[in-house]
PDB file of N, CA and C in Angstrom:
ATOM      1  N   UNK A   1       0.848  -1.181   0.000  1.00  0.00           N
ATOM      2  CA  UNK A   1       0.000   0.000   0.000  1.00  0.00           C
ATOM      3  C   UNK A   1       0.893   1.243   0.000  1.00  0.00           C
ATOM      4  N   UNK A   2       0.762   2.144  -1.244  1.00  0.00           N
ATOM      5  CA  UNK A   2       1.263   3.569  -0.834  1.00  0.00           C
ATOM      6  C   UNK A   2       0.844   4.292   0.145  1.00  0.00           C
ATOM      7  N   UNK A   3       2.057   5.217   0.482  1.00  0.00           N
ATOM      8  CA  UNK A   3       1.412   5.770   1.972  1.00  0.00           C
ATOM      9  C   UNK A   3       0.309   7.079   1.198  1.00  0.00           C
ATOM     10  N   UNK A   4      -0.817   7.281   1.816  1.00  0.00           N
ATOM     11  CA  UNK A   4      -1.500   8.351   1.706  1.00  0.00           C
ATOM     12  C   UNK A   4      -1.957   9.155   2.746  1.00  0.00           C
ATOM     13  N   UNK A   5      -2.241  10.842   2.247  1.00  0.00           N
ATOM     14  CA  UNK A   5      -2.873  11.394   3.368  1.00  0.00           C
ATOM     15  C   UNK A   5      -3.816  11.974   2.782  1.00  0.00           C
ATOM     16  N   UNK A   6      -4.617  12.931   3.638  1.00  0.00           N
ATOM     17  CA  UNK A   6      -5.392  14.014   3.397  1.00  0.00           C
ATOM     18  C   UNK A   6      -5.247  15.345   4.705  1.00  0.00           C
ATOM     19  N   UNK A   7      -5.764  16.717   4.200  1.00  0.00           N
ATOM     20  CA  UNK A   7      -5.770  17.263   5.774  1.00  0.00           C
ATOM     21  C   UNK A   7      -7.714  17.395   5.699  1.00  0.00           C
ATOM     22  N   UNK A   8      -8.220  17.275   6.860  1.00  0.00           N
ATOM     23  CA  UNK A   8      -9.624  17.369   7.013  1.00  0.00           C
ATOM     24  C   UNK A   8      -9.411  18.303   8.559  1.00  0.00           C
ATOM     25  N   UNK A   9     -10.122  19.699   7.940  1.00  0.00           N
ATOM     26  CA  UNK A   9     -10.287  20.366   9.003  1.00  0.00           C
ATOM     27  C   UNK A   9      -9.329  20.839   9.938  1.00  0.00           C
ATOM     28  N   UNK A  10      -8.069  20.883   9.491  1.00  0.00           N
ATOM     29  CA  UNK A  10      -6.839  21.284   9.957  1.00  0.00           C
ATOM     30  C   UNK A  10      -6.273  19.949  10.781  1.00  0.00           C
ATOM     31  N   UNK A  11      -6.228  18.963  10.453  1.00  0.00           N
ATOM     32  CA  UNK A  11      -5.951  17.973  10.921  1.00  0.00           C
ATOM     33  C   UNK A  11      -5.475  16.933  10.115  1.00  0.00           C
ATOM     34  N   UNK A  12      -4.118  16.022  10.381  1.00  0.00           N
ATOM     35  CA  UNK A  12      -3.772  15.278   8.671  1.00  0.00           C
ATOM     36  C   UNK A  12      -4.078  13.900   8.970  1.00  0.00           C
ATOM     37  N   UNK A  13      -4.949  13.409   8.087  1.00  0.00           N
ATOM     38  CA  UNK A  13      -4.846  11.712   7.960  1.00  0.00           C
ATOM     39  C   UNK A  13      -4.396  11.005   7.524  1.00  0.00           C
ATOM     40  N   UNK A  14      -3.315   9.898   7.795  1.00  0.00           N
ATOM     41  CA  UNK A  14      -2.326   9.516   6.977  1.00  0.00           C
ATOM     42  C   UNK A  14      -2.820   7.809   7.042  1.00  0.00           C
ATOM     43  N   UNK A  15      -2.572   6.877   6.092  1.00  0.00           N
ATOM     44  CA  UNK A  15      -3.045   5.364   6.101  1.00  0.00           C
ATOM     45  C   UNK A  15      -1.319   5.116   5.397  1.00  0.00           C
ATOM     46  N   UNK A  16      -0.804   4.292   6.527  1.00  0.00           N
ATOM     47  CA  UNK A  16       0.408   3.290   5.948  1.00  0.00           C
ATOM     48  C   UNK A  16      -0.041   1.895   5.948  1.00  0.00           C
ATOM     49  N   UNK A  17       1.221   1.186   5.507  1.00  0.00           N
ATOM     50  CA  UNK A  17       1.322  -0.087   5.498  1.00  0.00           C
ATOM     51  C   UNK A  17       1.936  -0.438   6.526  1.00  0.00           C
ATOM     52  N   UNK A  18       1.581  -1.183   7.240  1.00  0.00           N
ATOM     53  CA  UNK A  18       2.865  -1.407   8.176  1.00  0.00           C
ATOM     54  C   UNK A  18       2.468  -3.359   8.509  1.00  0.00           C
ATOM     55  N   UNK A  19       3.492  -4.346   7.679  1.00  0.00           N
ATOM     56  CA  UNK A  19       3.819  -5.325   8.180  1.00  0.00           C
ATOM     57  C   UNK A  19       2.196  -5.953   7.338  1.00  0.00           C
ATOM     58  N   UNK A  20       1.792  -5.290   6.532  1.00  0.00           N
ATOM     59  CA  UNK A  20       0.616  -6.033   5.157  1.00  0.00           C
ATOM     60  C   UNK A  20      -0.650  -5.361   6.160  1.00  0.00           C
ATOM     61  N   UNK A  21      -0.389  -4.628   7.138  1.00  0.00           N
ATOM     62  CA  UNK A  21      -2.218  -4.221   7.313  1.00  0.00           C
ATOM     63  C   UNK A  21      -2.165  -2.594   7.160  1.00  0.00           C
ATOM     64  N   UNK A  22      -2.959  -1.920   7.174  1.00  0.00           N
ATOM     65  CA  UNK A  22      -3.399  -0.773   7.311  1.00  0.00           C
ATOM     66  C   UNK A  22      -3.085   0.110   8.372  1.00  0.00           C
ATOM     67  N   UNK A  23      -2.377   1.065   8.522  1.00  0.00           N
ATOM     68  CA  UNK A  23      -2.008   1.674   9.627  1.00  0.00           C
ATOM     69  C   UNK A  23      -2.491   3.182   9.535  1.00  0.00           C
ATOM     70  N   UNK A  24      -3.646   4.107  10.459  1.00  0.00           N
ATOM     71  CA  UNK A  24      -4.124   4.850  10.614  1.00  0.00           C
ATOM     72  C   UNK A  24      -3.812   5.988  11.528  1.00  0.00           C
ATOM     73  N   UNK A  25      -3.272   6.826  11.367  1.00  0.00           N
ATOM     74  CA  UNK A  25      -3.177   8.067  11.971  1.00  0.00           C
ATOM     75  C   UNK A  25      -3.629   9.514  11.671  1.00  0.00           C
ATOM     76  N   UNK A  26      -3.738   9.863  12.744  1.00  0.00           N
ATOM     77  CA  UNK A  26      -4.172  11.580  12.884  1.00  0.00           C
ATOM     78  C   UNK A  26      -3.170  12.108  13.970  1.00  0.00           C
ATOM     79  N   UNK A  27      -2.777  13.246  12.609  1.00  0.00           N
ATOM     80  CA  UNK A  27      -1.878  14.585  13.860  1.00  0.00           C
ATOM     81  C   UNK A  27      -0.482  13.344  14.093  1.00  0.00           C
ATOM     82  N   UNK A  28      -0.162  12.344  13.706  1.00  0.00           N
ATOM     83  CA  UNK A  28       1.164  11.578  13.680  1.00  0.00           C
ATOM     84  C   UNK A  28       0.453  10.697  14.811  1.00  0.00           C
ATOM     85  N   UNK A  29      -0.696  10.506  15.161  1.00  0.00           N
ATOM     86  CA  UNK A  29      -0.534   9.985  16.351  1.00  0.00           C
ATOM     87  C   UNK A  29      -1.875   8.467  16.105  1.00  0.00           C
ATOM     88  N   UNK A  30      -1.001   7.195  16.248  1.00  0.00           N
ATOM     89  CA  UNK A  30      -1.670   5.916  15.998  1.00  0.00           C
ATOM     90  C   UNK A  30      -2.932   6.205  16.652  1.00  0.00           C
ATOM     91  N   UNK A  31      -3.786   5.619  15.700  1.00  0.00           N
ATOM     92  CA  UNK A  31      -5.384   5.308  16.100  1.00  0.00           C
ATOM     93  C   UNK A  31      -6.289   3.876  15.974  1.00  0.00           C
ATOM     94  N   UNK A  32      -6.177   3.751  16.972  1.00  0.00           N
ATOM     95  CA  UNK A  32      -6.288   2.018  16.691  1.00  0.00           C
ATOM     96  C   UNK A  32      -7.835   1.551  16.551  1.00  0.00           C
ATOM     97  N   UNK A  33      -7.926   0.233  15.903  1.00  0.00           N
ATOM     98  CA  UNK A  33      -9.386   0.074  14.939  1.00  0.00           C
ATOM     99  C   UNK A  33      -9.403  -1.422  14.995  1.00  0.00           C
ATOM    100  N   UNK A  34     -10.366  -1.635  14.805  1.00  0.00           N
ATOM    101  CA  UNK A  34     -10.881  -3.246  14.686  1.00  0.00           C
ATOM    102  C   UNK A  34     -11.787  -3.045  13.020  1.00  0.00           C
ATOM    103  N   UNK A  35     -12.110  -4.591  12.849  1.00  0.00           N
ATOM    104  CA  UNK A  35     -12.839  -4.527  12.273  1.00  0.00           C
ATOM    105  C   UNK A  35     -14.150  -5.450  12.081  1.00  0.00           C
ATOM    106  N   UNK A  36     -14.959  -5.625  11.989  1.00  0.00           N
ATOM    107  CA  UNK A  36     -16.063  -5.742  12.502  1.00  0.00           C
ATOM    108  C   UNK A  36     -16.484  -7.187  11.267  1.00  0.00           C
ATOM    109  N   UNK A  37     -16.901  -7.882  11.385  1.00  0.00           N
ATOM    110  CA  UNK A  37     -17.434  -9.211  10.354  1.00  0.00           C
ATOM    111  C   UNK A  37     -17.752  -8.968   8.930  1.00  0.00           C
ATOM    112  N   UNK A  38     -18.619  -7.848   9.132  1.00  0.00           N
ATOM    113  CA  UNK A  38     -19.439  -7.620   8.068  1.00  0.00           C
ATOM    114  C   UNK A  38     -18.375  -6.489   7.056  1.00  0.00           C
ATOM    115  N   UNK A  39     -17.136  -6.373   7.844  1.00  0.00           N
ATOM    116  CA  UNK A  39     -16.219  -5.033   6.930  1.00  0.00           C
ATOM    117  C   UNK A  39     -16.064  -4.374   7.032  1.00  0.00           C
ATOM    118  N   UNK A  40     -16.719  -3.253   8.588  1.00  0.00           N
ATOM    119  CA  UNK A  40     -17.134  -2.261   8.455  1.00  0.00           C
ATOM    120  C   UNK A  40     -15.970  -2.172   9.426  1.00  0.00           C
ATOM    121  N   UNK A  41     -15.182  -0.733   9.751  1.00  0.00           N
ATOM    122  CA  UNK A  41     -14.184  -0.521  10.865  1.00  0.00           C
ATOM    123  C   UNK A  41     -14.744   0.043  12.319  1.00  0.00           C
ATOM    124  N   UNK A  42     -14.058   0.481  13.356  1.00  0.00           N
ATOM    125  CA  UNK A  42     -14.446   1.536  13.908  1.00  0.00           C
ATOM    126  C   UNK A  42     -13.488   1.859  14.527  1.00  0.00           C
ATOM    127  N   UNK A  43     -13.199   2.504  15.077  1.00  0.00           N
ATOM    128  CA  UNK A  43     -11.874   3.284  15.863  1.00  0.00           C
ATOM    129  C   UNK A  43     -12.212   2.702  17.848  1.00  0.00           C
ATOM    130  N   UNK A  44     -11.198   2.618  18.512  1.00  0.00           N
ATOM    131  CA  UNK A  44     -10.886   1.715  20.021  1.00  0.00           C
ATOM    132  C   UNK A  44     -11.823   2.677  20.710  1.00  0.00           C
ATOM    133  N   UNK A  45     -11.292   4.079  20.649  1.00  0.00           N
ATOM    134  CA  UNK A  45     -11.971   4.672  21.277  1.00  0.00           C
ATOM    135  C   UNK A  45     -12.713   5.585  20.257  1.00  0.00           C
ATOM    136  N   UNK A  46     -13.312   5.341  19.661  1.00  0.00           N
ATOM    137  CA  UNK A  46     -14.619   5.993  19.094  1.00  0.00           C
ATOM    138  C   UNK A  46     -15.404   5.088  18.231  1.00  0.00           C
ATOM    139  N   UNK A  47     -16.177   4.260  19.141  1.00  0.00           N
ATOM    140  CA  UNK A  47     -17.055   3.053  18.394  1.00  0.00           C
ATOM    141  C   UNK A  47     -18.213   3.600  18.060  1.00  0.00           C
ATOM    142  N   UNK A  48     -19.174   4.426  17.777  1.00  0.00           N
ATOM    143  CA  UNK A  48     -19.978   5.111  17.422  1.00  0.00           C
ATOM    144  C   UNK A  48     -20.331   4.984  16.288  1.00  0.00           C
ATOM    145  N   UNK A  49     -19.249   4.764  15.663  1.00  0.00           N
ATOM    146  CA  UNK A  49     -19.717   5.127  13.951  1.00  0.00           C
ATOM    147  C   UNK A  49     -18.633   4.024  13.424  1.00  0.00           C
ATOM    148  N   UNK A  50     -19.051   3.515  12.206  1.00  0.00           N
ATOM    149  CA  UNK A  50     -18.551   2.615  11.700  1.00  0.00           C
ATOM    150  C   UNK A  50     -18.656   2.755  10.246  1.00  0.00           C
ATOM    151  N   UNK A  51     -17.408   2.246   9.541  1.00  0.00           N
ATOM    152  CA  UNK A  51     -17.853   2.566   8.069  1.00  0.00           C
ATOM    153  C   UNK A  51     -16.515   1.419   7.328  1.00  0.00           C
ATOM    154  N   UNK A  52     -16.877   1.492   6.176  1.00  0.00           N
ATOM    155  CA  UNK A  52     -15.969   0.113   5.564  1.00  0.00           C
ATOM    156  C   UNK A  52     -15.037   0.992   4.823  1.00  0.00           C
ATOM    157  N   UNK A  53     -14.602   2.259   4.966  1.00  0.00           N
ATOM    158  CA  UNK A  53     -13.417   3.155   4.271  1.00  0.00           C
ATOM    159  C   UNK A  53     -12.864   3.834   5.525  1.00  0.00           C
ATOM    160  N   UNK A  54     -11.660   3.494   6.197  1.00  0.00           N
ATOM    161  CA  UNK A  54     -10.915   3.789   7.345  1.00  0.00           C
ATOM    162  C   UNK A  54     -10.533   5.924   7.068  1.00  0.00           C
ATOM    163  N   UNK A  55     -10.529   6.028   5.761  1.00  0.00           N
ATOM    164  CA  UNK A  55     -10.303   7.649   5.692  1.00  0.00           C
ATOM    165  C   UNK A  55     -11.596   7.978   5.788  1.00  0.00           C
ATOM    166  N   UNK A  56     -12.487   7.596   5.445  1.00  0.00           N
ATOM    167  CA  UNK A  56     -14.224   8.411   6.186  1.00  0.00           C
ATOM    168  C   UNK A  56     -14.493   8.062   7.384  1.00  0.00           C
ATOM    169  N   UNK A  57     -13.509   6.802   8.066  1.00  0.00           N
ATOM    170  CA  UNK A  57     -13.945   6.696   9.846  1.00  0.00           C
ATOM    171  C   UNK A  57     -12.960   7.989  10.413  1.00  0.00           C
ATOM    172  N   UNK A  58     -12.317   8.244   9.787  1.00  0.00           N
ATOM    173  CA  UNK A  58     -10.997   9.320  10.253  1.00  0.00           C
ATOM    174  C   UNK A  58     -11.569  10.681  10.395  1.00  0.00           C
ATOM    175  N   UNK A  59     -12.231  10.873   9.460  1.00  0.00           N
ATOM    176  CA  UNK A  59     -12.877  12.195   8.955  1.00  0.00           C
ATOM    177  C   UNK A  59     -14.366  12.308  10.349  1.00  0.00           C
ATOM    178  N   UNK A  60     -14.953  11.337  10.042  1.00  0.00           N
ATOM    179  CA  UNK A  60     -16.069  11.257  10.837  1.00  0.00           C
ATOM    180  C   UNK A  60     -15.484  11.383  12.393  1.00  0.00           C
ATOM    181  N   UNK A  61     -14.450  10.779  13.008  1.00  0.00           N
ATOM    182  CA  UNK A  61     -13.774  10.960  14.079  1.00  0.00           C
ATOM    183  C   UNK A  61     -13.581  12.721  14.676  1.00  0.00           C
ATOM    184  N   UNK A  62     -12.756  12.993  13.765  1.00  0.00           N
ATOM    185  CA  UNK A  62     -12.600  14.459  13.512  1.00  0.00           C
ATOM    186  C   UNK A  62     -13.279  15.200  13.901  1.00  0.00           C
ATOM    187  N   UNK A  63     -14.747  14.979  12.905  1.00  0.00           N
ATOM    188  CA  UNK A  63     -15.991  16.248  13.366  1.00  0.00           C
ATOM    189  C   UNK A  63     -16.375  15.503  14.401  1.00  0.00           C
ATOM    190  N   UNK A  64     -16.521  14.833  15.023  1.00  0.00           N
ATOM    191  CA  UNK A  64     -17.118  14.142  16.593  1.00  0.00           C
ATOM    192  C   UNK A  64     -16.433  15.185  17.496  1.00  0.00           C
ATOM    193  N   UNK A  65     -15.057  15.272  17.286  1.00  0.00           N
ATOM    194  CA  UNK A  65     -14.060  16.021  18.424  1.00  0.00           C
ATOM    195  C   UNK A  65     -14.449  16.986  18.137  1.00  0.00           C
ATOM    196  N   UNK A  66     -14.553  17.877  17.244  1.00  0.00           N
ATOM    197  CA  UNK A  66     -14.740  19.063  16.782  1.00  0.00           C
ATOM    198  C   UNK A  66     -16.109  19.818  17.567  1.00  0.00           C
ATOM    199  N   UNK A  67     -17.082  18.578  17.456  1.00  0.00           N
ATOM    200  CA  UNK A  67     -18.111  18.939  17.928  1.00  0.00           C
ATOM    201  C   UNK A  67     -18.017  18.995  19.645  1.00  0.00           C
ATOM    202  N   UNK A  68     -17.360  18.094  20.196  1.00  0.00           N
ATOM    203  CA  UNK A  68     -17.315  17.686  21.592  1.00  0.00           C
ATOM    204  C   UNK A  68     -16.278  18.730  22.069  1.00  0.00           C
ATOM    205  N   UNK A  69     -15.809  19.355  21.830  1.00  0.00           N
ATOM    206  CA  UNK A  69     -14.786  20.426  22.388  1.00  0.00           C
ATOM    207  C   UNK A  69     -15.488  21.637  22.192  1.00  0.00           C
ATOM    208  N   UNK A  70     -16.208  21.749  21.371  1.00  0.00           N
ATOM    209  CA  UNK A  70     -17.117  23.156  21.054  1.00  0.00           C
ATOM    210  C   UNK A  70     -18.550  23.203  22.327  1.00  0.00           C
ATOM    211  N   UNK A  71     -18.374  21.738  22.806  1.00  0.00           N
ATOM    212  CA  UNK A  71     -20.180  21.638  23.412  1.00  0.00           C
ATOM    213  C   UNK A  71     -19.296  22.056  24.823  1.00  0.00           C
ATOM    214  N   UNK A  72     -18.313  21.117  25.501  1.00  0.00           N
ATOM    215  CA  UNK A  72     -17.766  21.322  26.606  1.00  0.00           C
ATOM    216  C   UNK A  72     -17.585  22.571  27.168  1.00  0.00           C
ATOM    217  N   UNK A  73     -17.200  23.730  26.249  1.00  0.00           N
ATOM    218  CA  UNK A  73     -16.915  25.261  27.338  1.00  0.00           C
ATOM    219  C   UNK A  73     -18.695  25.504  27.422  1.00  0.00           C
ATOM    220  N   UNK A  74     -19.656  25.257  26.604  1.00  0.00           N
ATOM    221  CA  UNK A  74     -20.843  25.890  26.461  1.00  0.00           C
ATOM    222  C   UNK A  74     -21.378  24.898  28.225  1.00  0.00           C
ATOM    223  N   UNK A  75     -21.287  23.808  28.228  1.00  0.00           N
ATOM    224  CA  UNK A  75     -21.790  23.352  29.410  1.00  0.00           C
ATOM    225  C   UNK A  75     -21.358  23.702  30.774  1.00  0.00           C
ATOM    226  N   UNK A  76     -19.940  23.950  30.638  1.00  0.00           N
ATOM    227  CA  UNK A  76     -19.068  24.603  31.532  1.00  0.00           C
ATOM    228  C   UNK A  76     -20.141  26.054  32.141  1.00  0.00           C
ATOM    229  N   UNK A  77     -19.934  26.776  31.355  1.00  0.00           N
ATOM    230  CA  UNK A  77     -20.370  28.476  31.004  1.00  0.00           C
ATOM    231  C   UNK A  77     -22.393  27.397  31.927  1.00  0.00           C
ATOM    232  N   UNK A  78     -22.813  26.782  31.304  1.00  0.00           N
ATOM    233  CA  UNK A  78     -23.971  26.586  31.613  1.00  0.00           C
ATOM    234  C   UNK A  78     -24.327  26.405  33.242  1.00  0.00           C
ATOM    235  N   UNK A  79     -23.151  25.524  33.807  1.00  0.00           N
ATOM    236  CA  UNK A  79     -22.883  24.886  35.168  1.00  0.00           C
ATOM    237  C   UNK A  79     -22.716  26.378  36.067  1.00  0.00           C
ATOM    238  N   UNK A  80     -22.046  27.101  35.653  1.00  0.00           N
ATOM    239  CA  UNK A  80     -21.426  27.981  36.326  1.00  0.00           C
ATOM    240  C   UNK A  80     -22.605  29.634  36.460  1.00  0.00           C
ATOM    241  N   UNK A  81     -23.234  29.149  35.438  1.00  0.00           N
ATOM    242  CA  UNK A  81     -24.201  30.459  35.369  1.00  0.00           C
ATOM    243  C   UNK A  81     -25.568  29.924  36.562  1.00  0.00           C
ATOM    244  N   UNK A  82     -25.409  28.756  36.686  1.00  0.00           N
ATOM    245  CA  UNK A  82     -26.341  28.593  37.760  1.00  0.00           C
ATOM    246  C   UNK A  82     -26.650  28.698  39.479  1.00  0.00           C
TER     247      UNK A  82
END
């Protein structure tokens, strides 16, 4: 497998080979994945979403955080106004 990347959202996704399987990272940093019977992947810690193309589980990962770091100061700000 050639190595490939993409950047999604200021963030780079890179898929190597490493040793004949698929090796997945974001920001340089391993993201580890199973895969599921039917083909489909999901990430160790983000089982939520599942998909059978490891660069759209990457992407989909991404906006999850994106979203979950944007909700956290708003609940914060929410806790504190009470």
């Amino acid at each position: 497998m050639k190595p490939t990347y993409e950047e999604h959202k200021g963030h780079r996704i890179e898929m190597q080979d490493r040793e004949g399987k698929p090796e997945l990272l974001i920001d340089k940093r391993l993201m580890r994945y199973r895969q599921l019977a039917n083909g489909s992947y999901f990430l160790r810690e983000y089982a939520y979403d599942w998909s059978d193309n490891l660069m759209d589980l990457a992407r989909k990962y991404i906006d999850h955080q994106r979203k979950a770091t944007k909700v956290r100061p708003e609940r914060q700000t929410e806790k504190g106004g009470k």
